[in-house]
C-alpha atoms as a PDB file:
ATOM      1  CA  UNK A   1       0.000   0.000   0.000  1.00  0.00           C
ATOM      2  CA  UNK A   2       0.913   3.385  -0.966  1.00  0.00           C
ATOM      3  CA  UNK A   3       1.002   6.293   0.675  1.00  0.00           C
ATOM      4  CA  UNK A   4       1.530  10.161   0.180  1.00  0.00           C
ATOM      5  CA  UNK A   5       2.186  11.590   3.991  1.00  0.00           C
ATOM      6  CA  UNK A   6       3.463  15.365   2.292  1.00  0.00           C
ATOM      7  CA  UNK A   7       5.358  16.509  -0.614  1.00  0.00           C
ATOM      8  CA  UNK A   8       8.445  15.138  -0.009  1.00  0.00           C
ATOM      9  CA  UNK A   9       7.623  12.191   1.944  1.00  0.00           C
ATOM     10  CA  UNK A  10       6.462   8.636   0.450  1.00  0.00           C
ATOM     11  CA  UNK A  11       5.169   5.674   3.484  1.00  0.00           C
ATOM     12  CA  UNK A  12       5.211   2.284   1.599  1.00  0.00           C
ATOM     13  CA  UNK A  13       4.042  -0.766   3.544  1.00  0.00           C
ATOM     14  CA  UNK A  14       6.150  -3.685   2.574  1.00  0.00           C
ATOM     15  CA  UNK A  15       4.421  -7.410   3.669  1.00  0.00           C
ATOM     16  CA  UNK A  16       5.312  -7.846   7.161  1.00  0.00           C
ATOM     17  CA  UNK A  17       3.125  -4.053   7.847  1.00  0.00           C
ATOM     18  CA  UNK A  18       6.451  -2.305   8.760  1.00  0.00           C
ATOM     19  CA  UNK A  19       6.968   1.517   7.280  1.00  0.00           C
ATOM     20  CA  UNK A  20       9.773   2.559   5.075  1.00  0.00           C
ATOM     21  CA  UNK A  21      10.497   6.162   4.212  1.00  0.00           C
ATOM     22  CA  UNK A  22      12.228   7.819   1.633  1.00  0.00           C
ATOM     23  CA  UNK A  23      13.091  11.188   0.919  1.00  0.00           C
ATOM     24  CA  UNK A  24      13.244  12.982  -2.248  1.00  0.00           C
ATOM     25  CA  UNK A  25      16.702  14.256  -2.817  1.00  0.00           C
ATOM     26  CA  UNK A  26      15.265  18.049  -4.273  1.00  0.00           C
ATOM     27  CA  UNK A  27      15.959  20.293  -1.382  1.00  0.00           C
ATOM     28  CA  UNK A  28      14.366  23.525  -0.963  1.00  0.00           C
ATOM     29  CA  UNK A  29      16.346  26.286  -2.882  1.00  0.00           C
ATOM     30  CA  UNK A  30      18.461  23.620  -5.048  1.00  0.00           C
ATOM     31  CA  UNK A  31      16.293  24.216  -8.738  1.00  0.00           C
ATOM     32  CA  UNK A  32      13.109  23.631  -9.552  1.00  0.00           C
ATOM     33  CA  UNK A  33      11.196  20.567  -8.295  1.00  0.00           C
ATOM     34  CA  UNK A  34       9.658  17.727 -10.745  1.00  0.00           C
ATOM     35  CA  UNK A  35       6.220  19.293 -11.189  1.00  0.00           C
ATOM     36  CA  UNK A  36       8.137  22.745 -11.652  1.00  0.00           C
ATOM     37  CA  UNK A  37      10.566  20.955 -14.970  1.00  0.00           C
ATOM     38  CA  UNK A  38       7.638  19.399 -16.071  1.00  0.00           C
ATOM     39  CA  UNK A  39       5.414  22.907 -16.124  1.00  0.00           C
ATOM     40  CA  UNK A  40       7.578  24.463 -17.462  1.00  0.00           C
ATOM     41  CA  UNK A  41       8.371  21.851 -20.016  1.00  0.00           C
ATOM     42  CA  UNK A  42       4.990  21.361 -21.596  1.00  0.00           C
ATOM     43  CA  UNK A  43       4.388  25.371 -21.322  1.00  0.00           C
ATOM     44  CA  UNK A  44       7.443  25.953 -23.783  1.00  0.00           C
ATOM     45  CA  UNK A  45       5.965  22.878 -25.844  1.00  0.00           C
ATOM     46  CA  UNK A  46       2.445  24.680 -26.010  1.00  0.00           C
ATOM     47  CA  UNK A  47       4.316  27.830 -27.036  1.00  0.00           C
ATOM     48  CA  UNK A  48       6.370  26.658 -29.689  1.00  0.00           C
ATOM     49  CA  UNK A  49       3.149  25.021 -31.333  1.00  0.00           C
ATOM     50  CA  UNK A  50       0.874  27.989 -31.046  1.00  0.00           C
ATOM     51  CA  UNK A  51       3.977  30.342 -32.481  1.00  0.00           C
ATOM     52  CA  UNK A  52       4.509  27.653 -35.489  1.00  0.00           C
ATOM     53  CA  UNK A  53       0.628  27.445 -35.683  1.00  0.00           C
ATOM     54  CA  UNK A  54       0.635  31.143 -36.030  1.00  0.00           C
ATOM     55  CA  UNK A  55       3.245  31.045 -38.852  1.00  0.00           C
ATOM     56  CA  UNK A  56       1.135  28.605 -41.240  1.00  0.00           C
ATOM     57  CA  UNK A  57      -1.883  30.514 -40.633  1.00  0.00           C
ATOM     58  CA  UNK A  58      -0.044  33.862 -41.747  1.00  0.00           C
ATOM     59  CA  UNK A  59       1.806  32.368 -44.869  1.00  0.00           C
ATOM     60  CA  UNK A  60      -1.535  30.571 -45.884  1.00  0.00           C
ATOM     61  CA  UNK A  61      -3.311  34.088 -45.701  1.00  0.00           C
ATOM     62  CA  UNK A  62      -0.710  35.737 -47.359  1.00  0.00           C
ATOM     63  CA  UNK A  63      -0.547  32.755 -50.059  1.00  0.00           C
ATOM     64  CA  UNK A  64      -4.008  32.745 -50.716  1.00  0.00           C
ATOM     65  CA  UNK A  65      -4.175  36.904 -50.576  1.00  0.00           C
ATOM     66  CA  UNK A  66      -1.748  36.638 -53.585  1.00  0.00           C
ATOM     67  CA  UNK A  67      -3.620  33.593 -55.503  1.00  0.00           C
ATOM     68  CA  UNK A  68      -6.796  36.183 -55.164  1.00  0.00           C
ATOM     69  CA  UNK A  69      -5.194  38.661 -56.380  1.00  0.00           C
ATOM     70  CA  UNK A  70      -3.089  37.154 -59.657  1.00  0.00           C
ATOM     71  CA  UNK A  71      -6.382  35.217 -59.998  1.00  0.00           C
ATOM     72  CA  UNK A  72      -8.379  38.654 -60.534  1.00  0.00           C
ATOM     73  CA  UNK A  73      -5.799  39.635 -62.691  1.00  0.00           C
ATOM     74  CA  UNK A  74      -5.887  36.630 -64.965  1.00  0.00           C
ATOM     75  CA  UNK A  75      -9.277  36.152 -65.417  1.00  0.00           C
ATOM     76  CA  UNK A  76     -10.153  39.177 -67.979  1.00  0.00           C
ATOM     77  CA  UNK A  77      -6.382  37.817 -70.028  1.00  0.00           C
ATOM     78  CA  UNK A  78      -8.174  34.421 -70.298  1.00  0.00           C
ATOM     79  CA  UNK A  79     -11.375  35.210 -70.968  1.00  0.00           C
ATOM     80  CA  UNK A  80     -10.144  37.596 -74.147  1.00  0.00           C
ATOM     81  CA  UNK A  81      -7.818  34.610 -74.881  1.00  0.00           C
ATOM     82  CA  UNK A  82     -11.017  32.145 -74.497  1.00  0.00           C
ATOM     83  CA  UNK A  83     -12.791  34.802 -76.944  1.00  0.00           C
ATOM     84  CA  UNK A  84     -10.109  34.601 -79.681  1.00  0.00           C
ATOM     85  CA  UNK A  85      -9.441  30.962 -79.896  1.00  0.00           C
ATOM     86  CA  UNK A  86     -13.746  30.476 -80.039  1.00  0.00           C
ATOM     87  CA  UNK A  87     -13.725  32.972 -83.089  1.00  0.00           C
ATOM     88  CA  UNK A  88     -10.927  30.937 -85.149  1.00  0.00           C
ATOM     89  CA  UNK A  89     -12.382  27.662 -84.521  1.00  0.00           C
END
């Protein structure tokens, strides 16, 4: 049986129903403890993907801001070119 008597403490119960202790080595003011490294850890993660998220989103506007716009710009070029080609048929 397990047990969690504080932060730092752990109580396991081995067969014969006698109590052994151990101590986690982290020491307050030496670094950040487990939960701390881990925080921070999958904070940084969930940073990097929203800032790379935000990238693609930006370069697909932008990419599809210049497709609109080359194909306005196209449209009338074909559509004369569509007009000549019909007429010498």
């Amino acid at each position: 049986m397990v047990q969690i008597k504080n932060v730092h403490t752990i109580a396991v119960s081995d067969s014969h129903g006698e109590d052994a202790s151990w101590y986690d080595s982290d020491e307050e003011g030496c670094g950040p403890s487990g939960q701390d490294r881990e925080w921070q850890k999958r904070s940084q993660h969930l940073y990097n993907s929203g800032y790379r998220g935000g990238i693609t989103a930006g370069q697909n506007a932008s990419v599809q801001e210049g497709f609109n716009d080359g194909f306005k710009d196209s449209v009338l070029a074909g559509y004369k070119w569509g007009l000549v080609r019909g007429v010498t048929r």
